[in-house]
Protein backbone atom coordinates (compact mmCIF):
# COMPACT_ATOMS: atom_id res chain seq x y z
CA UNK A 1 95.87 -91.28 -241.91
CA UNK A 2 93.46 -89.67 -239.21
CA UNK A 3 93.32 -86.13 -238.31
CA UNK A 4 91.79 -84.99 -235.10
CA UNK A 5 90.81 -81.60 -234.36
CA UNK A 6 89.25 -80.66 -231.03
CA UNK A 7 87.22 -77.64 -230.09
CA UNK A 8 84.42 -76.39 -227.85
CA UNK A 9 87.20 -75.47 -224.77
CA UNK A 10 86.71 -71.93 -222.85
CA UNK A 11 86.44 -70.53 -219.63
CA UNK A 12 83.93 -71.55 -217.30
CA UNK A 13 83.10 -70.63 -214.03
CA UNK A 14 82.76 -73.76 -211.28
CA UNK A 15 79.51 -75.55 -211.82
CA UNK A 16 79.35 -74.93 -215.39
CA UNK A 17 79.47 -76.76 -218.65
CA UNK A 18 81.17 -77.48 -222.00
CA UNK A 19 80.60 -79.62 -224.53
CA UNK A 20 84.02 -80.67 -226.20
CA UNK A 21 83.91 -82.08 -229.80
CA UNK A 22 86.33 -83.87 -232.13
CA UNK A 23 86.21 -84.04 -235.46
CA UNK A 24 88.21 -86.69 -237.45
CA UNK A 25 89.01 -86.04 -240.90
CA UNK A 26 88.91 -89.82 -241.70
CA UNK A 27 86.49 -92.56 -240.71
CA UNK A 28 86.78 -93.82 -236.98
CA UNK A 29 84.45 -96.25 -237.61
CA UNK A 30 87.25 -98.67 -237.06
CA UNK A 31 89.05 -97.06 -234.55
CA UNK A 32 87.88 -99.61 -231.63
CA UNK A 33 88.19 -97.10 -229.00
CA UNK A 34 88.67 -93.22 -228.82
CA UNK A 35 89.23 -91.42 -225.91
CA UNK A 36 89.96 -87.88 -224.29
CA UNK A 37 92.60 -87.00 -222.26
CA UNK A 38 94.03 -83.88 -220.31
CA UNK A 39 97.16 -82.05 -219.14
CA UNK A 40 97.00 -79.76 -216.21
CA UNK A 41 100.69 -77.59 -216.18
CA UNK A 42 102.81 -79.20 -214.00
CA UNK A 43 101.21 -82.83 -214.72
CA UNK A 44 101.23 -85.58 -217.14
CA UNK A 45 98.85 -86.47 -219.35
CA UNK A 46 96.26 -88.58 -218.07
CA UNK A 47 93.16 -90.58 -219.78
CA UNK A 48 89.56 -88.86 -218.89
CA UNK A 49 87.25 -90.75 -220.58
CA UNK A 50 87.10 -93.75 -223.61
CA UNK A 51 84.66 -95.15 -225.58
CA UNK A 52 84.88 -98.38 -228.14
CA UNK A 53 82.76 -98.26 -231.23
CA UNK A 54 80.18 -100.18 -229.91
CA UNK A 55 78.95 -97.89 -227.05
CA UNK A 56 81.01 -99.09 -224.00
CA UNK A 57 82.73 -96.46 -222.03
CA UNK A 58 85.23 -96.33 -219.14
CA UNK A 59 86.05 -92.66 -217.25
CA UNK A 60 88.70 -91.85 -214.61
CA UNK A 61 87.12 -91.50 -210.90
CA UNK A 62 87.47 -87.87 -210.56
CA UNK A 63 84.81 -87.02 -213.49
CA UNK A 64 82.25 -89.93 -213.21
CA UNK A 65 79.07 -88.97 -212.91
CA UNK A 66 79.75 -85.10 -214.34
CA UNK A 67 81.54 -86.10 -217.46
CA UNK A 68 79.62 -88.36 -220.90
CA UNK A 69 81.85 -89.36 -223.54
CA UNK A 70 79.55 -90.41 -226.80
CA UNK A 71 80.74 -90.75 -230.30
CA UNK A 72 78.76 -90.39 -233.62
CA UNK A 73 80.53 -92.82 -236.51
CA UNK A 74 78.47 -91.16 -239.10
CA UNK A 75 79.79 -87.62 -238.37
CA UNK A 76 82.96 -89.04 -237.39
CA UNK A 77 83.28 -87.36 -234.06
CA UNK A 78 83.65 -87.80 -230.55
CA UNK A 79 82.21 -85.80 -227.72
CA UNK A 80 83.00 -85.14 -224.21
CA UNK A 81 80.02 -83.30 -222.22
CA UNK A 82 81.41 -81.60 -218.82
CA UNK A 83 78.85 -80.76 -216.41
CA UNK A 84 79.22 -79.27 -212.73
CA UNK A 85 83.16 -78.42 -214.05
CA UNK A 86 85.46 -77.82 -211.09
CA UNK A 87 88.54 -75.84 -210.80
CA UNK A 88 90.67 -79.01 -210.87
CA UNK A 89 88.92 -79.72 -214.10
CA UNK A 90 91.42 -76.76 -215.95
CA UNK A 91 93.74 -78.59 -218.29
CA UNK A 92 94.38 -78.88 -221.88
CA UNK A 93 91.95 -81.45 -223.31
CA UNK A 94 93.12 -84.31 -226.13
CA UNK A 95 91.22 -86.52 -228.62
CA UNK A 96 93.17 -89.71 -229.30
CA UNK A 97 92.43 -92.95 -231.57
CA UNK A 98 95.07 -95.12 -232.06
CA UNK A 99 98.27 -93.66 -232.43
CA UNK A 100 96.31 -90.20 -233.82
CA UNK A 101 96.44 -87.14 -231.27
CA UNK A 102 94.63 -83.85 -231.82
CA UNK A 103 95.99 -80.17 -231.12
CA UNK A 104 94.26 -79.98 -228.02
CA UNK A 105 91.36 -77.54 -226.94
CA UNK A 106 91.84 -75.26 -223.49
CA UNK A 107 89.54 -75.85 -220.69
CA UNK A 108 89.78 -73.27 -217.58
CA UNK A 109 87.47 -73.66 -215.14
CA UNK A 110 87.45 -70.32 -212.54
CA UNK A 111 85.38 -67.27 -211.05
């Protein structure tokens, strides 16, 4: 059993940053890939960003180039830098490995 627990969300104003993190209370060493996703009210989830344990990633259109997913198997955690955040960035953010979901961490993004 894996337990996920996200943090580092906020408020931001446009053009700023967050680092999210997510800590797993089990290895994810052999969790091939973990990704993050968001919900925006009003919209289904949807995947942000993924990474496999060996270093490839994949990220949705609407964040490449502002978003870096990277994972650390020694500390067991996943992170999600957010640079140049835009409004349409607000959502609640997931971790997910496998069938394992966190709580989710709160991202709003406005002046």
């Amino acid at each position: 059993q894996v337990q996920l627990v996200e943090s580092g969300g906020g408020l931001v104003q446009p053009g700023g940053s967050l680092r999210l993190s997510c800590a797993a209370s089990g290895s994810i060493f052999s969790i091939y890939v973990m990704g993050w996703y968001r919900q925006a009210p009003g919209k289904q989830r949807e995947l942000v960003a993924a990474i496999t344990n060996g270093g490839s990633t994949n990220y949705a259109d609407s964040v490449k180039g502002r978003f870096t997913i990277s994972r650390d198997n020694a500390k067991n955690t996943v992170y999600l830098q957010m640079n140049s955040l835009k409004p349409e960035d607000t959502a609640v953010y997931y971790c997910n490995g496998l069938k394992f979901w966190g709580q989710g961490t709160q991202v709003i993004v406005s002046s």
